[in-house]
N, C-alpha and C. Protein backbone atom coordinates (compact mmCIF):
# COMPACT_ATOMS: atom_id res chain seq x y z
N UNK A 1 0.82 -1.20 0.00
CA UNK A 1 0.00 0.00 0.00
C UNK A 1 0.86 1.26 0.00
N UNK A 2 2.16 0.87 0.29
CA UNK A 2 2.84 2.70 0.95
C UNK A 2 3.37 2.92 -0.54
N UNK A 3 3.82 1.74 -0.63
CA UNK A 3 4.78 2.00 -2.75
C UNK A 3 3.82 2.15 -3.42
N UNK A 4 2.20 2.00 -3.24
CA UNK A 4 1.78 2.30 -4.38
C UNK A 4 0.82 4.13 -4.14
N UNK A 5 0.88 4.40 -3.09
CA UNK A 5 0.90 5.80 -2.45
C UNK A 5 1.81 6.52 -3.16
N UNK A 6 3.19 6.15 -2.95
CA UNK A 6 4.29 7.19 -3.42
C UNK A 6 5.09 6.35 -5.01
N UNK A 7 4.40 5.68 -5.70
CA UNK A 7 4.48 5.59 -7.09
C UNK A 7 4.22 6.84 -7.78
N UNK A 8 5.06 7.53 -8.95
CA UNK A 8 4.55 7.92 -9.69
C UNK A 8 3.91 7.75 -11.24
N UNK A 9 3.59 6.30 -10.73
CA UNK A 9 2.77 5.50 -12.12
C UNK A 9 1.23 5.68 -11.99
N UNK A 10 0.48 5.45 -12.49
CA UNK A 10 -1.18 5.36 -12.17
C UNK A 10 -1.20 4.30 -11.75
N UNK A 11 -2.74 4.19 -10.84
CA UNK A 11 -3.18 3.37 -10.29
C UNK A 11 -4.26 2.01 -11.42
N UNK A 12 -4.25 1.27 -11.45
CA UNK A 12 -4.79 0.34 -12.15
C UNK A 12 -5.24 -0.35 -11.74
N UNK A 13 -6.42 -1.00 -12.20
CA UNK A 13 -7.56 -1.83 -11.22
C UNK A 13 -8.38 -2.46 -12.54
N UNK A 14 -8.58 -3.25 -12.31
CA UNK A 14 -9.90 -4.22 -12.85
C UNK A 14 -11.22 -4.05 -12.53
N UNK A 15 -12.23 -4.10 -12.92
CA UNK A 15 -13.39 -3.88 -11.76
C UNK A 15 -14.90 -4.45 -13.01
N UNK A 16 -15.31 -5.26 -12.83
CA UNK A 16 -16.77 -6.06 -13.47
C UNK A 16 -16.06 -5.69 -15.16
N UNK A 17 -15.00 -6.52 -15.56
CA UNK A 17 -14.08 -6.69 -16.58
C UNK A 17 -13.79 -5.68 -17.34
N UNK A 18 -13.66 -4.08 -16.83
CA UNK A 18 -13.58 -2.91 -17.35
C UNK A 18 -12.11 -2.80 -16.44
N UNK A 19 -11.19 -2.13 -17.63
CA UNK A 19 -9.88 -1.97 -16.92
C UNK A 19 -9.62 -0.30 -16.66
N UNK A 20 -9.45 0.16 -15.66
CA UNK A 20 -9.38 1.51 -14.74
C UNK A 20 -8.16 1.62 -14.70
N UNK A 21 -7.79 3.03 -15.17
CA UNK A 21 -6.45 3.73 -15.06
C UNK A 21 -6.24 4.77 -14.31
N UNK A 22 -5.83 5.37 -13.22
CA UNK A 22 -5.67 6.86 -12.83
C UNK A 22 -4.63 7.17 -12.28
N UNK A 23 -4.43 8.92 -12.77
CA UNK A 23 -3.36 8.96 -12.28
C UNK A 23 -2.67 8.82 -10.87
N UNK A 24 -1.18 8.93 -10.34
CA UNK A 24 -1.46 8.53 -9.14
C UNK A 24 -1.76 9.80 -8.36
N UNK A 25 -1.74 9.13 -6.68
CA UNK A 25 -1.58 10.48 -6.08
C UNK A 25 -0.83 11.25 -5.48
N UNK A 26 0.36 10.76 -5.78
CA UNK A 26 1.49 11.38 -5.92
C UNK A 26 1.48 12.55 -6.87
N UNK A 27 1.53 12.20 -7.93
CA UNK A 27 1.27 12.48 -9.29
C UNK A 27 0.21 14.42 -9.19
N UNK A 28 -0.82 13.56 -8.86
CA UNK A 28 -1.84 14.53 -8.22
C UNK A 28 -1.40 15.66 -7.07
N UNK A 29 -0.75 15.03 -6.06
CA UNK A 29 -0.67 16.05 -5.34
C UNK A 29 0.33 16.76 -5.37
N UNK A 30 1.20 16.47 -6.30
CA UNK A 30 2.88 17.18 -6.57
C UNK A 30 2.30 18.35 -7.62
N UNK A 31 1.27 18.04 -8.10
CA UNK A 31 0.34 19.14 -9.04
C UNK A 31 -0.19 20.26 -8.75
N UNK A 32 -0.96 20.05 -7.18
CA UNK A 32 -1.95 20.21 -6.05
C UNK A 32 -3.21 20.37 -7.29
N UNK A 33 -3.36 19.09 -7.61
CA UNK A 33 -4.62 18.70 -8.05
C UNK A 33 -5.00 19.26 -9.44
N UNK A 34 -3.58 19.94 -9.81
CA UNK A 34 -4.19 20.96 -11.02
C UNK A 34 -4.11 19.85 -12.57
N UNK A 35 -3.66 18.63 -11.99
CA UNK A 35 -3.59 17.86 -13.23
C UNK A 35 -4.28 16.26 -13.00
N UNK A 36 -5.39 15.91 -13.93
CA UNK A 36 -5.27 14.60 -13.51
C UNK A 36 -6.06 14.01 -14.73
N UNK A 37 -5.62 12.69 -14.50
CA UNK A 37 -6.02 11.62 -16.18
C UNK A 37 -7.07 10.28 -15.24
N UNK A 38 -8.10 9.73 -16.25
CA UNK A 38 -8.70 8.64 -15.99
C UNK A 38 -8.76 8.08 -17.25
N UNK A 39 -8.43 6.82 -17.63
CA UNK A 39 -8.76 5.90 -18.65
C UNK A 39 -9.57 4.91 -17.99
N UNK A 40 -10.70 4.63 -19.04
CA UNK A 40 -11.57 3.49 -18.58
C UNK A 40 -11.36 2.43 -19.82
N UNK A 41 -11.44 1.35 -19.96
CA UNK A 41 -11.72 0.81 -21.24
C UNK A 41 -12.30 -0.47 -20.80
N UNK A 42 -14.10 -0.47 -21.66
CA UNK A 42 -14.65 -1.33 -21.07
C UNK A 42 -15.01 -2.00 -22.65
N UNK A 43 -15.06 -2.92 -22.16
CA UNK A 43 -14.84 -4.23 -23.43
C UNK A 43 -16.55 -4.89 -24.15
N UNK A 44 -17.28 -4.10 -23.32
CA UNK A 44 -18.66 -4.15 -23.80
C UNK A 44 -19.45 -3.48 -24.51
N UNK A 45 -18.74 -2.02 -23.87
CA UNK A 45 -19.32 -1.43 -25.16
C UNK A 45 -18.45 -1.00 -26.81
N UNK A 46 -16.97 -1.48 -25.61
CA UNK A 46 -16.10 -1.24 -27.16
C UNK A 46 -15.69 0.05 -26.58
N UNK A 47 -15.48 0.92 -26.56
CA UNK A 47 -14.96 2.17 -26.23
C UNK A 47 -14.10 2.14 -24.85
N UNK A 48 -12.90 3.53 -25.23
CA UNK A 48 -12.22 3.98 -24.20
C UNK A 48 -12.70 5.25 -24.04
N UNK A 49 -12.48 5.15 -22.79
CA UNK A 49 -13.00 6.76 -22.40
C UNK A 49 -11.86 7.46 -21.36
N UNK A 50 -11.51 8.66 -21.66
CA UNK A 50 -10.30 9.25 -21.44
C UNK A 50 -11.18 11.05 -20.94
N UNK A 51 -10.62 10.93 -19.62
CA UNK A 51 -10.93 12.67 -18.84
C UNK A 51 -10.02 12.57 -18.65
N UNK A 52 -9.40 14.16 -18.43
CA UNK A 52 -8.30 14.61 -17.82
C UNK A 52 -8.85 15.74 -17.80
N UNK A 53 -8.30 16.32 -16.23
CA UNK A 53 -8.56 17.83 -15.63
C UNK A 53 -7.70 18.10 -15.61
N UNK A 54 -7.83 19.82 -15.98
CA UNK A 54 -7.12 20.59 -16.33
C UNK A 54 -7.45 21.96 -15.51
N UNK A 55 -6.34 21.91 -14.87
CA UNK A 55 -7.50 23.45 -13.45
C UNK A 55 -7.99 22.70 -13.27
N UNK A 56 -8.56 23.60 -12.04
CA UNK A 56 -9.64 22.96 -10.87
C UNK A 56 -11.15 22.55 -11.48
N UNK A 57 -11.43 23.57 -12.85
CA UNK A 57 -12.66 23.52 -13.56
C UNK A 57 -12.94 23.41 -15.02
N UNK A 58 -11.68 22.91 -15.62
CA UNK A 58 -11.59 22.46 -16.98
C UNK A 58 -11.60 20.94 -17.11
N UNK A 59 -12.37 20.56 -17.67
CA UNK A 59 -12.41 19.07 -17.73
C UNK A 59 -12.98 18.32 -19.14
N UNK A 60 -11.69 17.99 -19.55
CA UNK A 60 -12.30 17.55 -20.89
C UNK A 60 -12.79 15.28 -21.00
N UNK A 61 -13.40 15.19 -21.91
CA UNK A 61 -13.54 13.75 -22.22
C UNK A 61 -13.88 13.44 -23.19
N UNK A 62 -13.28 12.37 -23.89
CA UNK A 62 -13.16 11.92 -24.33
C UNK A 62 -13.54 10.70 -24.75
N UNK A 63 -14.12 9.34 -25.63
CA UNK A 63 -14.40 8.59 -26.48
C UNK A 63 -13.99 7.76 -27.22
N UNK A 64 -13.24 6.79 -27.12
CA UNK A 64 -12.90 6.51 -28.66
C UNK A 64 -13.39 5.24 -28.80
N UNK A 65 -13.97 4.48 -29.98
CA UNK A 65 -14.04 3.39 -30.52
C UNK A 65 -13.13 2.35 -30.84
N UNK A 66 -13.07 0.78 -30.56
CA UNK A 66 -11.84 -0.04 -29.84
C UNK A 66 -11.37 0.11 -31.82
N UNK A 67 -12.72 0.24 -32.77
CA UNK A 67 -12.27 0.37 -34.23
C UNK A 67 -11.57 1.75 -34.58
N UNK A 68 -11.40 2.47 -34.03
CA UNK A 68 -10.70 3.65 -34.47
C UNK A 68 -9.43 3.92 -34.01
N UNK A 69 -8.81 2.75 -32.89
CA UNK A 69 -7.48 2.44 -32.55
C UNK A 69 -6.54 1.30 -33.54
N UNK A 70 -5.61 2.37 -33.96
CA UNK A 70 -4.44 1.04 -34.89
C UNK A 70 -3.71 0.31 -33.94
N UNK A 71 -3.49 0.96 -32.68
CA UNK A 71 -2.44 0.29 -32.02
C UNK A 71 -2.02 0.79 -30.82
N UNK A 72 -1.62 0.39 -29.69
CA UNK A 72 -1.25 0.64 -28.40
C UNK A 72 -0.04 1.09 -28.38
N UNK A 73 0.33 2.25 -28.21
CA UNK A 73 1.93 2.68 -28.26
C UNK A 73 3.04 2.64 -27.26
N UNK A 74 4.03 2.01 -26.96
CA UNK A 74 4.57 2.18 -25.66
C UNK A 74 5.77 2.39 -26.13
N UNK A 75 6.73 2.99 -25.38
CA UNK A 75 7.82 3.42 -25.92
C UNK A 75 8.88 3.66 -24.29
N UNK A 76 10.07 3.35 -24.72
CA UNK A 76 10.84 3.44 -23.31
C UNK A 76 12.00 4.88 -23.70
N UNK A 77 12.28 5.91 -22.77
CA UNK A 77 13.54 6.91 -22.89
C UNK A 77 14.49 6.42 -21.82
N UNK A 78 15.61 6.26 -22.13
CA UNK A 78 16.73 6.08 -21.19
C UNK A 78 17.61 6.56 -20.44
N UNK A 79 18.13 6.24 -19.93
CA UNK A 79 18.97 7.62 -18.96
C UNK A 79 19.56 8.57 -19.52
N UNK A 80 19.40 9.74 -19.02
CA UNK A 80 20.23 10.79 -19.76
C UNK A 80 21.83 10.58 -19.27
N UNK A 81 22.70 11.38 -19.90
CA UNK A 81 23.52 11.70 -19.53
C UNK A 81 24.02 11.79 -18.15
N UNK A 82 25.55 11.29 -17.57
CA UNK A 82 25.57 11.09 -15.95
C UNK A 82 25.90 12.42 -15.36
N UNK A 83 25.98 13.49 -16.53
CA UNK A 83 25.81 14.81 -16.01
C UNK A 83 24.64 15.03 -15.60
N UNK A 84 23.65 15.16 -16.99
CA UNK A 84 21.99 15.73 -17.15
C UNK A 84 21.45 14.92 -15.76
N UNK A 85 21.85 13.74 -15.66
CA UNK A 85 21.18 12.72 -14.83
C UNK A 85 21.24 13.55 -13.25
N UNK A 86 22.79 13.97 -12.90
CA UNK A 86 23.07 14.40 -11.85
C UNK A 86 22.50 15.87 -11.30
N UNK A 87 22.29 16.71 -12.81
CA UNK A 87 21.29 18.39 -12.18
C UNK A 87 20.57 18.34 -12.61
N UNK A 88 19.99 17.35 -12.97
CA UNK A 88 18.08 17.06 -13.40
C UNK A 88 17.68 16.57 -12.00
N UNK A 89 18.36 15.89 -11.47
CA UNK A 89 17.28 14.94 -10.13
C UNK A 89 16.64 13.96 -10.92
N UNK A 90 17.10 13.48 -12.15
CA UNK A 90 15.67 12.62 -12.25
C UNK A 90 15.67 11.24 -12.12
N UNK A 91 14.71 10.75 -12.37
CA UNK A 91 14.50 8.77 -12.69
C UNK A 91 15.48 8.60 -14.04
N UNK A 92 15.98 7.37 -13.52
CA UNK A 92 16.43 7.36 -14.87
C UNK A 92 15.45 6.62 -16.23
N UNK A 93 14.47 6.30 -16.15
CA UNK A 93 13.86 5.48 -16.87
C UNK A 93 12.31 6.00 -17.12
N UNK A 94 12.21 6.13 -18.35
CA UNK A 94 10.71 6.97 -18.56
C UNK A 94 10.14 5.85 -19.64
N UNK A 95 8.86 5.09 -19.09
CA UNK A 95 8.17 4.28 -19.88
C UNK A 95 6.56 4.54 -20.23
N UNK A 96 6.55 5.30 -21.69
CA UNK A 96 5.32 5.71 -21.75
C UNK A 96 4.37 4.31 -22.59
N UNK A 97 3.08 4.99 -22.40
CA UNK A 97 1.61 4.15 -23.26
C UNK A 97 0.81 5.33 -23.39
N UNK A 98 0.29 5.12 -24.79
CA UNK A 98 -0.40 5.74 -25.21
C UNK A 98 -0.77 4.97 -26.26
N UNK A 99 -2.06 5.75 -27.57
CA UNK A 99 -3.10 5.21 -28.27
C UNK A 99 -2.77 5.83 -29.42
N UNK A 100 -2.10 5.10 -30.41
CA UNK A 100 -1.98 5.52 -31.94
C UNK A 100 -3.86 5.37 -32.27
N UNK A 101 -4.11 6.19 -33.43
CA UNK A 101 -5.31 6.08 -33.70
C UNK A 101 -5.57 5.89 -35.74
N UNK A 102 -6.49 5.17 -36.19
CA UNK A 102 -6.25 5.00 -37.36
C UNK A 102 -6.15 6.37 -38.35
N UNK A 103 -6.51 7.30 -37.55
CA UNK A 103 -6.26 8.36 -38.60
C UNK A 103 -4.72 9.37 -37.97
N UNK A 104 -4.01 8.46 -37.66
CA UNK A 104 -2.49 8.71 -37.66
C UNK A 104 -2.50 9.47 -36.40
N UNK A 105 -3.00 10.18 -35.65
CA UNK A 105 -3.23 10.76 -34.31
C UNK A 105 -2.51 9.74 -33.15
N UNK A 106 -1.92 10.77 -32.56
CA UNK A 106 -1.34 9.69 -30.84
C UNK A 106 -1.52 10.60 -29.97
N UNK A 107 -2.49 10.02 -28.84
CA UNK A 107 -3.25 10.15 -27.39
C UNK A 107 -1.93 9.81 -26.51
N UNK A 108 -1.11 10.19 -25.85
CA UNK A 108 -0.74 9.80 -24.78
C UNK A 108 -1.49 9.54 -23.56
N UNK A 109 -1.30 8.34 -23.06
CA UNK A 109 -1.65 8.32 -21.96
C UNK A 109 -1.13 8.68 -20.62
N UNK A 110 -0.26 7.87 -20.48
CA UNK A 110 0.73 7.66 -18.90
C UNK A 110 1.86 7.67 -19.46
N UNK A 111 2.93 7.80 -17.97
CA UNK A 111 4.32 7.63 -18.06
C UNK A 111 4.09 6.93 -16.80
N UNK A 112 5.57 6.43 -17.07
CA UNK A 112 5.63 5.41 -15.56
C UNK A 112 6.96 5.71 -15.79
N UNK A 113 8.01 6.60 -14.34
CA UNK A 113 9.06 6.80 -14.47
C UNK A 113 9.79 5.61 -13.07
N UNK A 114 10.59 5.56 -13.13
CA UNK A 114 11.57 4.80 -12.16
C UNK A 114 12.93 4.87 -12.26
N UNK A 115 13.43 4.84 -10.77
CA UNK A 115 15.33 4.76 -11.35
C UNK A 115 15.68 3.27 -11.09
N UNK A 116 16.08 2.58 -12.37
CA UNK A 116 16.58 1.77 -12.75
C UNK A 116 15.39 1.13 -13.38
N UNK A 117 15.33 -0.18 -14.07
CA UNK A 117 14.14 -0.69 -14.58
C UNK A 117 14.20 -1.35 -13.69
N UNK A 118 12.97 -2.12 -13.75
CA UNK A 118 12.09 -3.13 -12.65
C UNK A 118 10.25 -3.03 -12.60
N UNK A 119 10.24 -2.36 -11.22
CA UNK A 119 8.99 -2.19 -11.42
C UNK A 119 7.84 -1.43 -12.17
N UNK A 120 8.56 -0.32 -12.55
CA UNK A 120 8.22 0.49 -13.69
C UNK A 120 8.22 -0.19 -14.91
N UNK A 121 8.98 -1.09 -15.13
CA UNK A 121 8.96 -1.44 -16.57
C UNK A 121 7.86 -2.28 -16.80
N UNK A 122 8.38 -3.41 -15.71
CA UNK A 122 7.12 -4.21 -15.72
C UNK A 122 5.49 -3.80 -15.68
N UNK A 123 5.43 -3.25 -15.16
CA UNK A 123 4.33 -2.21 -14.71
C UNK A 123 3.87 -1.42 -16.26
N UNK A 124 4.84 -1.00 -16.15
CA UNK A 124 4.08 0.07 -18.06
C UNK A 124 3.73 -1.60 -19.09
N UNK A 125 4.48 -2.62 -19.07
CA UNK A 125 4.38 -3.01 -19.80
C UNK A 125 3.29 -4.24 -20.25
N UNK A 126 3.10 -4.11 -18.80
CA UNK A 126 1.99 -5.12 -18.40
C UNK A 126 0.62 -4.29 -18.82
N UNK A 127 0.43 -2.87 -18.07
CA UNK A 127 -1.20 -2.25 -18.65
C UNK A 127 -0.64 -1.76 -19.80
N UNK A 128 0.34 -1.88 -21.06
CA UNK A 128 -0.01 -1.87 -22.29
C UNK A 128 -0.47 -3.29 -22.83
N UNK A 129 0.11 -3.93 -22.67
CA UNK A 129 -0.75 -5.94 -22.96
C UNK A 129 -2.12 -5.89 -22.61
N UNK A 130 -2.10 -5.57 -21.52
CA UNK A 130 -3.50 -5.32 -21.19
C UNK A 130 -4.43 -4.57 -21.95
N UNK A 131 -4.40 -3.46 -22.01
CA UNK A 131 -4.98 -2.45 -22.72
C UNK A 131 -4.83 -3.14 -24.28
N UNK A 132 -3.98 -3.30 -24.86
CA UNK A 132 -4.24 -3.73 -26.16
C UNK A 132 -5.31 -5.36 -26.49
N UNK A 133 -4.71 -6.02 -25.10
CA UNK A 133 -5.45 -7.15 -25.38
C UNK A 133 -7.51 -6.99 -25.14
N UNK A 134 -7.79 -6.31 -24.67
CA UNK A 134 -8.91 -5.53 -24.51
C UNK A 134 -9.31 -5.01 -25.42
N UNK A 135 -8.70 -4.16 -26.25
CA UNK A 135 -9.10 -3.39 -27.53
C UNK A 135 -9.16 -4.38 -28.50
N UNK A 136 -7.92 -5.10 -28.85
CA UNK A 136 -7.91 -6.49 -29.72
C UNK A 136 -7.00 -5.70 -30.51
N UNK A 137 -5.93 -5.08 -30.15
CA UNK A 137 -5.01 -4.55 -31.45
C UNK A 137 -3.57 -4.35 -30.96
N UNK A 138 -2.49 -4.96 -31.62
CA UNK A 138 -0.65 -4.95 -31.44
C UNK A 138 -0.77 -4.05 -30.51
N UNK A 139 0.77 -4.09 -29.53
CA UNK A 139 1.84 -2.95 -29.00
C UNK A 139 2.41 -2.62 -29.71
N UNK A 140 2.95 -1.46 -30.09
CA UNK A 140 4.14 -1.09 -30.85
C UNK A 140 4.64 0.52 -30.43
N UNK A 141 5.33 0.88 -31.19
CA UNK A 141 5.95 2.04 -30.75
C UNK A 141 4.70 3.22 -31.27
């Protein structure tokens, strides 16, 4: 429960065979709330559905049809430089997913950062399988 508190990956859940994405709350509160993402993708009606707030009172959503997705995108960035690495502060490992769409468009979804690979990797790479195997369409870049 405490690692997945101070993850900065989303939270993911299953729930009556609809797969739930959000961001975390880490994520959220390093924002103070001014940013946040939900992916739903439920396999019955065929559609993903994608909000993200923006401000406290902008809130957009989103739709898409499991037919209007070409492909699940995931993609890994690697450590920067052991300079950049050292006055950045950062993770070294940035593993995104997101939604190529058939009319050439890409939705990002999430990042899942971590220093070193492991659980992050596994983790991004598992709710992209997921997510694609749901939609019924490849991973790829």
């Amino acid at each position: 429960m405490i690692a997945s508190v101070f993850s900065t990956w989303p939270r993911i859940e299953t729930d009556g065979g609809k797969l739930r994405a959000t961001s975390s709350w880490l994520a959220y509160l390093s924002c103070l709330g001014l940013y946040s993402c939900e992916v739903v993708v439920d396999p019955k009606t065929s559609l993903v559905s994608i909000v993200r707030r923006i401000g406290w009172f902008c809130k957009t959503e989103r739709q898409l049809r499991f037919g209007g997705i070409q492909r699940v995108a995931y993609g890994y960035q690697g450590p920067r430089s052991t300079i950049g690495k050292w006055l950045a502060d950062d993770p070294d490992d940035y593993f995104s997913v997101g939604l190529w769409l058939r009319d050439q468009a890409y939705i990002h979804l999430f990042y899942f950062r971590g220093s070193g690979r492991g659980t992050a990797e596994e983790d991004s790479k598992a709710f992209a399988c997921d997510l694609a195997s749901l939609i019924g369409v490849p991973v790829g870049r």
